[in-house]
ModelCIF file with pLDDT and N, C-alpha, C, O atoms, coordinates in Angstrom:
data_MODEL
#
_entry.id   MODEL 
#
_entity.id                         1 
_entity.type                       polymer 
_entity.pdbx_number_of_molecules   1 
#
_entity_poly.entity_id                      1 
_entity_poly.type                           'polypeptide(L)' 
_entity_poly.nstd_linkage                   no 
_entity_poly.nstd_monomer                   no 
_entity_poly.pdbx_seq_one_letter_code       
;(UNK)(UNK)(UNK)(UNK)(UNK)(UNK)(UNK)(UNK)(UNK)(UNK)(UNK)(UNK)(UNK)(UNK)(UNK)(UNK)
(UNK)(UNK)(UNK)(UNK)(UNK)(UNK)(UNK)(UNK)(UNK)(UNK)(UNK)(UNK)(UNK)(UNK)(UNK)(UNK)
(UNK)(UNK)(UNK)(UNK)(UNK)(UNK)(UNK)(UNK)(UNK)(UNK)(UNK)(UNK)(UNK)
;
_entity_poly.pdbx_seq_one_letter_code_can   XXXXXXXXXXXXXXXXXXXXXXXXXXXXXXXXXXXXXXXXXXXXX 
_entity_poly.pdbx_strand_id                 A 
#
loop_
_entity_poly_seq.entity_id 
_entity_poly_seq.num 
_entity_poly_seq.mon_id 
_entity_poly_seq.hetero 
1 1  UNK n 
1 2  UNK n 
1 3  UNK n 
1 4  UNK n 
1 5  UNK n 
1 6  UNK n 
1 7  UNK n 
1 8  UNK n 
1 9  UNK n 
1 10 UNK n 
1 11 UNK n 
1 12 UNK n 
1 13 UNK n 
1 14 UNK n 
1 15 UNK n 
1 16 UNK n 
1 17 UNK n 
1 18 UNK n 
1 19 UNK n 
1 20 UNK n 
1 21 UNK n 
1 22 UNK n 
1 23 UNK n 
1 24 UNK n 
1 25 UNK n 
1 26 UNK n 
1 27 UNK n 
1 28 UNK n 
1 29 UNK n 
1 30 UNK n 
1 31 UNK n 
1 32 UNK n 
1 33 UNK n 
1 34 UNK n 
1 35 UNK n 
1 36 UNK n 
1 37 UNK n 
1 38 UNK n 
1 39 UNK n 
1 40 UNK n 
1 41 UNK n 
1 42 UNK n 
1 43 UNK n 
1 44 UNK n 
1 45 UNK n 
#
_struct_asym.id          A 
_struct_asym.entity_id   1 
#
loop_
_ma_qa_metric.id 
_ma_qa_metric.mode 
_ma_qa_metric.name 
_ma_qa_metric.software_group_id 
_ma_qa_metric.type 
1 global pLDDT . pLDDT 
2 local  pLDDT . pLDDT 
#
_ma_qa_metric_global.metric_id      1 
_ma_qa_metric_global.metric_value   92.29 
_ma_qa_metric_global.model_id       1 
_ma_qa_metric_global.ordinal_id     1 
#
loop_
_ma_qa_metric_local.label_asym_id 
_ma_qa_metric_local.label_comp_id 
_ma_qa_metric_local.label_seq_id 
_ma_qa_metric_local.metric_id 
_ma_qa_metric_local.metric_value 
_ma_qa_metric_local.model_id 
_ma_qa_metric_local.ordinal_id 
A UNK 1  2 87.00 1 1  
A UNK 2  2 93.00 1 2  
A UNK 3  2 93.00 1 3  
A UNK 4  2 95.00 1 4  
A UNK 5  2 93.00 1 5  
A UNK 6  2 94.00 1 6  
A UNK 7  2 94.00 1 7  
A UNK 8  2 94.00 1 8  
A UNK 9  2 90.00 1 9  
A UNK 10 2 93.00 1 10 
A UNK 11 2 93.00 1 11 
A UNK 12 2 95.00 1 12 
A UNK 13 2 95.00 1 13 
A UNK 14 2 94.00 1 14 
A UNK 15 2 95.00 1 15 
A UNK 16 2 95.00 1 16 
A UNK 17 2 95.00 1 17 
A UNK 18 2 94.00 1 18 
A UNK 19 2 93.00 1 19 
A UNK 20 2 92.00 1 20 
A UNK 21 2 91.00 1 21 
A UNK 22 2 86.00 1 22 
A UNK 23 2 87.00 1 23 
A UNK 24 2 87.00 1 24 
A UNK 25 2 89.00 1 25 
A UNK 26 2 87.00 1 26 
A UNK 27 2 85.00 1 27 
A UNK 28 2 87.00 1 28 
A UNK 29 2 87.00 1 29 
A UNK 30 2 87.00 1 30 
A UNK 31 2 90.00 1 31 
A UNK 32 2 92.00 1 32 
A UNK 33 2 93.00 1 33 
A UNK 34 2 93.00 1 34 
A UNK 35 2 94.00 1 35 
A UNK 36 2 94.00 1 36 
A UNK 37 2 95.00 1 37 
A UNK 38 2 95.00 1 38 
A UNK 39 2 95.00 1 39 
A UNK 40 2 96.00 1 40 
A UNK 41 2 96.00 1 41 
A UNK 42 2 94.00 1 42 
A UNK 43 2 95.00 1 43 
A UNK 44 2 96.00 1 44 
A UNK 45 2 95.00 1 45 
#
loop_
_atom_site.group_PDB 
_atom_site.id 
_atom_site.type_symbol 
_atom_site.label_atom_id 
_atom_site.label_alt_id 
_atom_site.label_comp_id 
_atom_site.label_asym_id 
_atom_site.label_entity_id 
_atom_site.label_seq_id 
_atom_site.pdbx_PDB_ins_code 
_atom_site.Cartn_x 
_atom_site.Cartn_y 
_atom_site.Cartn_z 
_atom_site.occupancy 
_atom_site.B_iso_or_equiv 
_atom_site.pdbx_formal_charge 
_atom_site.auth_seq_id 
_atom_site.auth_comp_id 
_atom_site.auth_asym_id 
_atom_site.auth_atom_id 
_atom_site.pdbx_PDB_model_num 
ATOM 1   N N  . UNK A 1 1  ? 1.431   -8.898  -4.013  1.00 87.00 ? 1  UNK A N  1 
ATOM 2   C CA . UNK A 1 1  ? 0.575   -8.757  -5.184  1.00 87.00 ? 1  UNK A CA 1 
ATOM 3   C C  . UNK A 1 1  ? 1.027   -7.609  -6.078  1.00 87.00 ? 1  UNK A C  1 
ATOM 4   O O  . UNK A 1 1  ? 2.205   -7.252  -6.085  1.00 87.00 ? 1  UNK A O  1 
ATOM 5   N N  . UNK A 1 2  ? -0.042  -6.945  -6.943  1.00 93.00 ? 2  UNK A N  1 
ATOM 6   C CA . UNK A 1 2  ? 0.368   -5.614  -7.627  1.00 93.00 ? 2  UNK A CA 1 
ATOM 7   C C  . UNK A 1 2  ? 0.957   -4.663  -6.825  1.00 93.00 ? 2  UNK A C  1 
ATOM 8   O O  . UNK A 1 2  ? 0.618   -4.453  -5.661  1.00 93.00 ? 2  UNK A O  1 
ATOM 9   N N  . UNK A 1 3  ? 2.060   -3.927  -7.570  1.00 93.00 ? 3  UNK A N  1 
ATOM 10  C CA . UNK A 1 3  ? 2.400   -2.822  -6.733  1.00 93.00 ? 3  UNK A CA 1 
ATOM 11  C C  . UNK A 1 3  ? 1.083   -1.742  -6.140  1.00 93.00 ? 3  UNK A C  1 
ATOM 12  O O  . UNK A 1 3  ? -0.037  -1.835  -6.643  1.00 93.00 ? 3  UNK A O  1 
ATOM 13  N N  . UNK A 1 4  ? 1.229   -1.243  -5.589  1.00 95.00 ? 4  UNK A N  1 
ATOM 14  C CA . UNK A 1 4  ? 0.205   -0.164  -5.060  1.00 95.00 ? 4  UNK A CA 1 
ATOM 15  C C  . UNK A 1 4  ? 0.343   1.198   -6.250  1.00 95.00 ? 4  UNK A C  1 
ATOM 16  O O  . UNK A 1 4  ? -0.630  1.916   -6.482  1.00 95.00 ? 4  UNK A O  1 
ATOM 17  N N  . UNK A 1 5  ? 1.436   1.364   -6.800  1.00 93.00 ? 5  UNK A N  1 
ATOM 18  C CA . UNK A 1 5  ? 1.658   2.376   -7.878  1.00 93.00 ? 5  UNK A CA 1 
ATOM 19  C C  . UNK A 1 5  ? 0.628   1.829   -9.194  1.00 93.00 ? 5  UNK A C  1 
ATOM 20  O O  . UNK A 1 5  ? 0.389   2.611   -10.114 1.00 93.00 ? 5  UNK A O  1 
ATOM 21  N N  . UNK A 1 6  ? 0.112   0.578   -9.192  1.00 94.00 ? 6  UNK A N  1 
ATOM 22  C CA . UNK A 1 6  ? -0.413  0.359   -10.552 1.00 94.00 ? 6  UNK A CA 1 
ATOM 23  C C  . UNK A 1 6  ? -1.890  0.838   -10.854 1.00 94.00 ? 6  UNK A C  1 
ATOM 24  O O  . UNK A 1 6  ? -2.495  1.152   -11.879 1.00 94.00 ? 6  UNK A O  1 
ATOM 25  N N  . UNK A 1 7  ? -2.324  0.727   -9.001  1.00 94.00 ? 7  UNK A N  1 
ATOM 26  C CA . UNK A 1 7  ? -3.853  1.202   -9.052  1.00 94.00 ? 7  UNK A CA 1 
ATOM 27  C C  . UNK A 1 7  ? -4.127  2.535   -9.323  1.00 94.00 ? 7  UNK A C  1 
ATOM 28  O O  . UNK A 1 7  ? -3.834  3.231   -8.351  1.00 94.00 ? 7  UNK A O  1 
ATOM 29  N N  . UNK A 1 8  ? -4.566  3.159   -10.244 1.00 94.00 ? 8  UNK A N  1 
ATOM 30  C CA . UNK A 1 8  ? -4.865  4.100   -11.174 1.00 94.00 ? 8  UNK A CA 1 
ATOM 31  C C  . UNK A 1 8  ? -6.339  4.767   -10.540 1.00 94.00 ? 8  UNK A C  1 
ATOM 32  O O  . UNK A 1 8  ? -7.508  4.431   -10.726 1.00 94.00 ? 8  UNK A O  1 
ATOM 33  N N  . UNK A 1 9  ? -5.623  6.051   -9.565  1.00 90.00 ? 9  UNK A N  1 
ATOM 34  C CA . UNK A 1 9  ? -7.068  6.336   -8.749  1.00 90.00 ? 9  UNK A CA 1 
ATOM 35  C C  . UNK A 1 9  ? -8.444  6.338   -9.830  1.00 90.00 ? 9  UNK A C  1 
ATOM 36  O O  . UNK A 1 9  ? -9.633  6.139   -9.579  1.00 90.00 ? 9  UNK A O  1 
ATOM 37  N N  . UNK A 1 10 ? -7.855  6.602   -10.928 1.00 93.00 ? 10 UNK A N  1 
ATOM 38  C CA . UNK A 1 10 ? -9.098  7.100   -12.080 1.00 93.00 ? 10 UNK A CA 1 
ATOM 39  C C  . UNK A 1 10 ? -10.207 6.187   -11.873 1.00 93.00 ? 10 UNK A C  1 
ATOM 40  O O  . UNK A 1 10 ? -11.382 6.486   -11.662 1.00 93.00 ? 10 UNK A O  1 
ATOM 41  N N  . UNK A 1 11 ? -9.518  4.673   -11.986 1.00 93.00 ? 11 UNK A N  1 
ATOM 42  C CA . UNK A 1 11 ? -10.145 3.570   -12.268 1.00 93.00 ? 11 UNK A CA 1 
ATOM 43  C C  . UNK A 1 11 ? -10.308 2.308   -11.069 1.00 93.00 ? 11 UNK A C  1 
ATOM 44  O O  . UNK A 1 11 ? -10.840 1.207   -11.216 1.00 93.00 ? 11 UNK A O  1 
ATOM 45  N N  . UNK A 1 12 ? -9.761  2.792   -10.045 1.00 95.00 ? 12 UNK A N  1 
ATOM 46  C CA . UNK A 1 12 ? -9.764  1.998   -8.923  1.00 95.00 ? 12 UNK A CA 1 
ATOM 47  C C  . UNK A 1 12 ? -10.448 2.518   -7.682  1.00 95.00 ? 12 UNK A C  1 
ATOM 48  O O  . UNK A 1 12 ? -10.244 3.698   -7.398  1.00 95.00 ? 12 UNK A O  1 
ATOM 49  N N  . UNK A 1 13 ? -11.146 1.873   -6.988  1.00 95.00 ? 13 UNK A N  1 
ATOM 50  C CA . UNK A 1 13 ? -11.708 2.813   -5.697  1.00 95.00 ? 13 UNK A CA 1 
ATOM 51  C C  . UNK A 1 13 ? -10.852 1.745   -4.850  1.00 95.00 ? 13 UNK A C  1 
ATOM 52  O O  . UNK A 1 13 ? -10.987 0.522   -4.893  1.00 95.00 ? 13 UNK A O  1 
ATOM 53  N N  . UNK A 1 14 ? -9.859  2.548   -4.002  1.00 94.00 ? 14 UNK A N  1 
ATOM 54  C CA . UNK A 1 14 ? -9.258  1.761   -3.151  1.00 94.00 ? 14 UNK A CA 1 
ATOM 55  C C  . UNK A 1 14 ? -9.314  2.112   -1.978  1.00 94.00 ? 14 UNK A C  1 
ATOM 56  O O  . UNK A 1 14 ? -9.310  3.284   -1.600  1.00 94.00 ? 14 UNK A O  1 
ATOM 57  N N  . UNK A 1 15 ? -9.405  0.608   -0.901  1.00 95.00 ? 15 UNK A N  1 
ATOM 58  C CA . UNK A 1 15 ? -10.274 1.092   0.601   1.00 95.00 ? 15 UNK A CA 1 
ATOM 59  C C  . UNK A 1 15 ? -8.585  0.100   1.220   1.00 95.00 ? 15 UNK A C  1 
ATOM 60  O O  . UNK A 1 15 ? -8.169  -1.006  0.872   1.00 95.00 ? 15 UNK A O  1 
ATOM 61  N N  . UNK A 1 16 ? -8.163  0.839   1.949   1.00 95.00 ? 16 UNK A N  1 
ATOM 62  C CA . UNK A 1 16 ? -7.102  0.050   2.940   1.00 95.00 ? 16 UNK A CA 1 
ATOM 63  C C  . UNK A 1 16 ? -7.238  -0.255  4.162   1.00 95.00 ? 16 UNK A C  1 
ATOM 64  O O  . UNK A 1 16 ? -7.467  0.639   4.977   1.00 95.00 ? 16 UNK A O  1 
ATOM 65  N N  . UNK A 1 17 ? -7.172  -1.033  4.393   1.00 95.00 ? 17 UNK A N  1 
ATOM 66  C CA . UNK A 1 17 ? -7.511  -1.810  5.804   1.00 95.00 ? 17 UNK A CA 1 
ATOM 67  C C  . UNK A 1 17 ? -6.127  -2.286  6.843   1.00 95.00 ? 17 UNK A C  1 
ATOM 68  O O  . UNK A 1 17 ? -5.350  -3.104  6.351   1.00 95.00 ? 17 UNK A O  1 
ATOM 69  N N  . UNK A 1 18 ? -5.921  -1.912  7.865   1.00 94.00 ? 18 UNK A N  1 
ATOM 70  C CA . UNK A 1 18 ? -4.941  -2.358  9.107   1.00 94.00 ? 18 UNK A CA 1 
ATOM 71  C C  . UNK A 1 18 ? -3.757  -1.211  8.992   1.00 94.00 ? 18 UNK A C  1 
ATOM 72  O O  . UNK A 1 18 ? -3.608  -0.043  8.633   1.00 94.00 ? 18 UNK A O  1 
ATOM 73  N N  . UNK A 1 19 ? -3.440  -1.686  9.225   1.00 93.00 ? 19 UNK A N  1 
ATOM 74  C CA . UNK A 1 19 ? -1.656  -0.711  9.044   1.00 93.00 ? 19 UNK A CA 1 
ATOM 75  C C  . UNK A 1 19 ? -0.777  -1.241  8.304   1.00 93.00 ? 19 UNK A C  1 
ATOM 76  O O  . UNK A 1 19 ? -0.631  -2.438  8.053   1.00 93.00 ? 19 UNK A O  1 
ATOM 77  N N  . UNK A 1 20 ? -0.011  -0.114  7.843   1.00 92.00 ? 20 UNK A N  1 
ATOM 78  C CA . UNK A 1 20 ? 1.340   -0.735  7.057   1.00 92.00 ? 20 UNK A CA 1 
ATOM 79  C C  . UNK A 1 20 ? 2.137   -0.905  7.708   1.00 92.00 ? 20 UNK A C  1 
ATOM 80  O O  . UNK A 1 20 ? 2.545   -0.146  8.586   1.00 92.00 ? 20 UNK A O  1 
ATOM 81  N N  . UNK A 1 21 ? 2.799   -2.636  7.222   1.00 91.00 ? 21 UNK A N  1 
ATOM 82  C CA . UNK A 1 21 ? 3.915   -2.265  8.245   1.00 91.00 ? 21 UNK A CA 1 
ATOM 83  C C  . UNK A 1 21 ? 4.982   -3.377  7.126   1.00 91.00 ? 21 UNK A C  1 
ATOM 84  O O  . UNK A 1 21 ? 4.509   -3.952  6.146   1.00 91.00 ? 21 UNK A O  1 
ATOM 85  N N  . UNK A 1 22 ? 6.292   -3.470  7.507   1.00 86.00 ? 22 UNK A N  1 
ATOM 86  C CA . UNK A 1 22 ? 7.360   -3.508  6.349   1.00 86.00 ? 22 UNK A CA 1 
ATOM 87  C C  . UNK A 1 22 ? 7.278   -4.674  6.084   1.00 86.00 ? 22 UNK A C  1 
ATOM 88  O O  . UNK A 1 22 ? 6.994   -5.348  7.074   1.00 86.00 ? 22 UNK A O  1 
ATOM 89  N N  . UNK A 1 23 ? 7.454   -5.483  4.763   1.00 87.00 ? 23 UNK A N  1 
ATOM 90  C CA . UNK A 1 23 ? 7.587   -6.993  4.904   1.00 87.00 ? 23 UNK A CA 1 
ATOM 91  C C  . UNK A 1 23 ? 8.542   -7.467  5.479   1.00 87.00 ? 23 UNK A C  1 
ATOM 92  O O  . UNK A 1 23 ? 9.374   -6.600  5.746   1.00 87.00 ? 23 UNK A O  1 
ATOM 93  N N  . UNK A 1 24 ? 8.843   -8.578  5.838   1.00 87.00 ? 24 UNK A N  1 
ATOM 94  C CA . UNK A 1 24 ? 10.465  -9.027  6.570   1.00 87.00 ? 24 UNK A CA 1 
ATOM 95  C C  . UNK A 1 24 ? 10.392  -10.554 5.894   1.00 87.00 ? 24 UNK A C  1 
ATOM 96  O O  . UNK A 1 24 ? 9.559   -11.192 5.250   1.00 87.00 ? 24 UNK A O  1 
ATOM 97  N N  . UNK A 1 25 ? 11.646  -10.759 6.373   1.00 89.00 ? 25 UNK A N  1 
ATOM 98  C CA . UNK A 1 25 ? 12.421  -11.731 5.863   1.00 89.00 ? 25 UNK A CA 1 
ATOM 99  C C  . UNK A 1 25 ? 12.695  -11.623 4.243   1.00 89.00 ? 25 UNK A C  1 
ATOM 100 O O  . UNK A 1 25 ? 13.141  -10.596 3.733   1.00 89.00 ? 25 UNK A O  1 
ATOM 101 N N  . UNK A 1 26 ? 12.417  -12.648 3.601   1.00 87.00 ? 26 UNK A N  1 
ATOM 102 C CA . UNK A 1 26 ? 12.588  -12.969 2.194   1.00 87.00 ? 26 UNK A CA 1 
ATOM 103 C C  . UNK A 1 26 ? 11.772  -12.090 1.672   1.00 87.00 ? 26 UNK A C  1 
ATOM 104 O O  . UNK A 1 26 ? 11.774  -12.250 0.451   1.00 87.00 ? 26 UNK A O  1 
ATOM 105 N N  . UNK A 1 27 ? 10.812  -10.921 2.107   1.00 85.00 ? 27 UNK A N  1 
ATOM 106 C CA . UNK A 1 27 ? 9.925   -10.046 1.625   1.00 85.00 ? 27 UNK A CA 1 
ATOM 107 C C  . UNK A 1 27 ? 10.390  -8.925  1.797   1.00 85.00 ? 27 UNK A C  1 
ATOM 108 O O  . UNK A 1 27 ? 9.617   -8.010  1.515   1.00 85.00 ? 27 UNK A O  1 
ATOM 109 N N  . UNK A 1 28 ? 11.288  -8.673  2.127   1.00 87.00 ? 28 UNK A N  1 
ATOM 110 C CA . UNK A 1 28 ? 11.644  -7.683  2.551   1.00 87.00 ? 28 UNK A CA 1 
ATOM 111 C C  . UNK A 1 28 ? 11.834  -6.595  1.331   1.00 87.00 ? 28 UNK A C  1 
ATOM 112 O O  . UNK A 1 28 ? 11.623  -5.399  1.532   1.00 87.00 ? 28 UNK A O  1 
ATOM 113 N N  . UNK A 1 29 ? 12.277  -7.137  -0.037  1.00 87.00 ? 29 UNK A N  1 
ATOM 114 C CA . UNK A 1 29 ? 12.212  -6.528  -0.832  1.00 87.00 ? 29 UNK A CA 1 
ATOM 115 C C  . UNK A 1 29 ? 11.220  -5.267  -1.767  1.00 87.00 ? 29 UNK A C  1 
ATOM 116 O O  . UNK A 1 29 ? 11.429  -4.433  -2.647  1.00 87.00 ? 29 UNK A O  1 
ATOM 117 N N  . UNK A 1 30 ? 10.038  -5.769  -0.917  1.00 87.00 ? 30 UNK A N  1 
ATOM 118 C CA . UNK A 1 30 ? 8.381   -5.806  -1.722  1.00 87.00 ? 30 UNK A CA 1 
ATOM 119 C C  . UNK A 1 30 ? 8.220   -4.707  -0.944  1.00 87.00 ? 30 UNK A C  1 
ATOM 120 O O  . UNK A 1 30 ? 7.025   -4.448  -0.801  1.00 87.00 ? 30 UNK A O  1 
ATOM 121 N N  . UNK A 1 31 ? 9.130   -3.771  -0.244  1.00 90.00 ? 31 UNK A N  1 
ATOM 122 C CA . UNK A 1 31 ? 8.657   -2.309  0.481   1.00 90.00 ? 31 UNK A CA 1 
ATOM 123 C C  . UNK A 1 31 ? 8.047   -1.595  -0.406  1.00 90.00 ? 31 UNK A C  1 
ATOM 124 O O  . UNK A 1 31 ? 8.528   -1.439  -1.528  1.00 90.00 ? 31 UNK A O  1 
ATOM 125 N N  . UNK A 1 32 ? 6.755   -0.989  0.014   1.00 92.00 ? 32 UNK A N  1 
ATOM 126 C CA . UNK A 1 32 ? 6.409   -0.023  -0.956  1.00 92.00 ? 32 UNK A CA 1 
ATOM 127 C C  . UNK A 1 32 ? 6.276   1.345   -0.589  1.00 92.00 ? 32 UNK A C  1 
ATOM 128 O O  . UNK A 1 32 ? 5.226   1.588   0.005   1.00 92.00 ? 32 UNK A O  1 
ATOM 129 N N  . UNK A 1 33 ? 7.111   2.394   -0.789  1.00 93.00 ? 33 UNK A N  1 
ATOM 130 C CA . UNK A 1 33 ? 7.193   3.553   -0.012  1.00 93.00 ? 33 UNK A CA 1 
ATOM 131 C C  . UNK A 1 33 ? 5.456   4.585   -0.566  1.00 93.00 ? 33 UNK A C  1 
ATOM 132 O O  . UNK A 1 33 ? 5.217   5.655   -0.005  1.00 93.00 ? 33 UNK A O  1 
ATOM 133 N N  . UNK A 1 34 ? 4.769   4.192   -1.336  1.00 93.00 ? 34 UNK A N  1 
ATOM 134 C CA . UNK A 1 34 ? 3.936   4.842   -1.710  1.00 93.00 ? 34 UNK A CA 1 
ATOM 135 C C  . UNK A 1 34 ? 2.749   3.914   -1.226  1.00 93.00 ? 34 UNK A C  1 
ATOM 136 O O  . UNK A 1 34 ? 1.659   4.459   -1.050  1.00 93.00 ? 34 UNK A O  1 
ATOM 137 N N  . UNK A 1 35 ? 2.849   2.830   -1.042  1.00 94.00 ? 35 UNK A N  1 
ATOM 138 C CA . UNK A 1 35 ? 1.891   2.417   -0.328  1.00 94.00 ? 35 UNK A CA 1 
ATOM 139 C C  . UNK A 1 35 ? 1.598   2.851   1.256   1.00 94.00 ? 35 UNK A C  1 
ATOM 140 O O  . UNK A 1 35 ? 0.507   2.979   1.813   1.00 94.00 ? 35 UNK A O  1 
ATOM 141 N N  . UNK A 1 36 ? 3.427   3.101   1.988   1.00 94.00 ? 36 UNK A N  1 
ATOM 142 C CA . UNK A 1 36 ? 3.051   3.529   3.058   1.00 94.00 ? 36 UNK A CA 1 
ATOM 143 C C  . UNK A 1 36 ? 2.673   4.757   2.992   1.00 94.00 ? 36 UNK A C  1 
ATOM 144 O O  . UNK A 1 36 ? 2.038   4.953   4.028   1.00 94.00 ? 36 UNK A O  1 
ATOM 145 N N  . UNK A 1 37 ? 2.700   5.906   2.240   1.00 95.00 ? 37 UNK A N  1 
ATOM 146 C CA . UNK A 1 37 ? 2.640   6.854   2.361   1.00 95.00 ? 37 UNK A CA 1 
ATOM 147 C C  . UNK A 1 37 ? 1.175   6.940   2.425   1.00 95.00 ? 37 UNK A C  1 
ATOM 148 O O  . UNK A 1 37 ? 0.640   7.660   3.268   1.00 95.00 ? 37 UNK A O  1 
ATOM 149 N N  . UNK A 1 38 ? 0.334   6.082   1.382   1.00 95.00 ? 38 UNK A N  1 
ATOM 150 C CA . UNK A 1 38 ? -1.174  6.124   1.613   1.00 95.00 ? 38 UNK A CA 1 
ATOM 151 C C  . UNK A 1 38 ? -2.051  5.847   2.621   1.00 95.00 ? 38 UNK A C  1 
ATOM 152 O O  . UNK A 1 38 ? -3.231  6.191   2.548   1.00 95.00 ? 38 UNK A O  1 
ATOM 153 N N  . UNK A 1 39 ? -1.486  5.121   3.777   1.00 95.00 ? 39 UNK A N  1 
ATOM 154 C CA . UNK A 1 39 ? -1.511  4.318   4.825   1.00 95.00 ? 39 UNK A CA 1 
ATOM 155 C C  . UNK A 1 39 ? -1.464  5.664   5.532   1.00 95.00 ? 39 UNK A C  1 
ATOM 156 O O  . UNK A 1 39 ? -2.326  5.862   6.388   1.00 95.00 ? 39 UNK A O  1 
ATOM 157 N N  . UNK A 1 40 ? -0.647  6.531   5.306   1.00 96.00 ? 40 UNK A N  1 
ATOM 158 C CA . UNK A 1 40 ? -0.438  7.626   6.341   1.00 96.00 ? 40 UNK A CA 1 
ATOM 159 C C  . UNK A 1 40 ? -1.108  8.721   5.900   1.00 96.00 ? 40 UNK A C  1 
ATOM 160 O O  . UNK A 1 40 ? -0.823  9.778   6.463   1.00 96.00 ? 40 UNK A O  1 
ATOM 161 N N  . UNK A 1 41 ? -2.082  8.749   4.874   1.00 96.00 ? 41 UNK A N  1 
ATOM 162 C CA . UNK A 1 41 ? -2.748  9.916   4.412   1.00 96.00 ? 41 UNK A CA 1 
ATOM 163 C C  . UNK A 1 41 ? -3.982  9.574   3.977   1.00 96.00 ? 41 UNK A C  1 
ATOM 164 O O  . UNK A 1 41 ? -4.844  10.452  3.981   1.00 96.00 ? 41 UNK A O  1 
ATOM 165 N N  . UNK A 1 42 ? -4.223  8.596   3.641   1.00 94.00 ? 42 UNK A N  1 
ATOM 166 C CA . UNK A 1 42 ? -5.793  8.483   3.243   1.00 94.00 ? 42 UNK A CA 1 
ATOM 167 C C  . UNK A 1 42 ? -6.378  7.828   4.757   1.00 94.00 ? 42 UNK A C  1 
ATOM 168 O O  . UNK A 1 42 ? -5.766  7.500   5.774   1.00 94.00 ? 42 UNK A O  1 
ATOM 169 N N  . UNK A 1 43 ? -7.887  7.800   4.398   1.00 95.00 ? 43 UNK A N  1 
ATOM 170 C CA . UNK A 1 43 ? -8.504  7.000   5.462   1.00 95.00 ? 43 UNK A CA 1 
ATOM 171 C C  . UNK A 1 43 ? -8.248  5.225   5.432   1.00 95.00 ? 43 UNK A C  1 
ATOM 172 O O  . UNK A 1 43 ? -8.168  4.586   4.382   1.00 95.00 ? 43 UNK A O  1 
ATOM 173 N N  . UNK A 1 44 ? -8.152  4.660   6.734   1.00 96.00 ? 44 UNK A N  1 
ATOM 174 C CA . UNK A 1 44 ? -8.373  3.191   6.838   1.00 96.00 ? 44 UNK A CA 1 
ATOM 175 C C  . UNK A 1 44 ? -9.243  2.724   7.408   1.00 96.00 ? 44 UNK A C  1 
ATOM 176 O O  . UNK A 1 44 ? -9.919  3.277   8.275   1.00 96.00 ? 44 UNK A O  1 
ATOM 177 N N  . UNK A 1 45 ? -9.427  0.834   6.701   1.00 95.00 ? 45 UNK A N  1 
ATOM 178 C CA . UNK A 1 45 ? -10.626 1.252   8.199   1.00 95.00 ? 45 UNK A CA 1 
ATOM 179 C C  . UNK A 1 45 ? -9.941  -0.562  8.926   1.00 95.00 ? 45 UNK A C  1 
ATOM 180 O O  . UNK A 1 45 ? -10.349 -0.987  10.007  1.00 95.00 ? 45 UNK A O  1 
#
């Protein structure tokens, strides 16, 4: 879907759920290093 860079804390309340983990295969491209990073610093549930 949208990158994770587009959600604009200003205007987004964002709640993440499970773990990050890398896409594979033909997805593999769609890594998002700032998504994991949020994964590793904000709360999940």
């Amino acid at each position: 879907g949208i990158p994770y860079r587009y959600f604009d804390a200003a205007n987004w309340r964002v709640q993440l759920y499970g773990n990050y983990e890398k896409p594979y295969g033909s997805f593999a491209w769609l890594e998002q290093p700032d998504l994991r990073k949020a994964y590793a610093t904000l709360p999940t549930k």
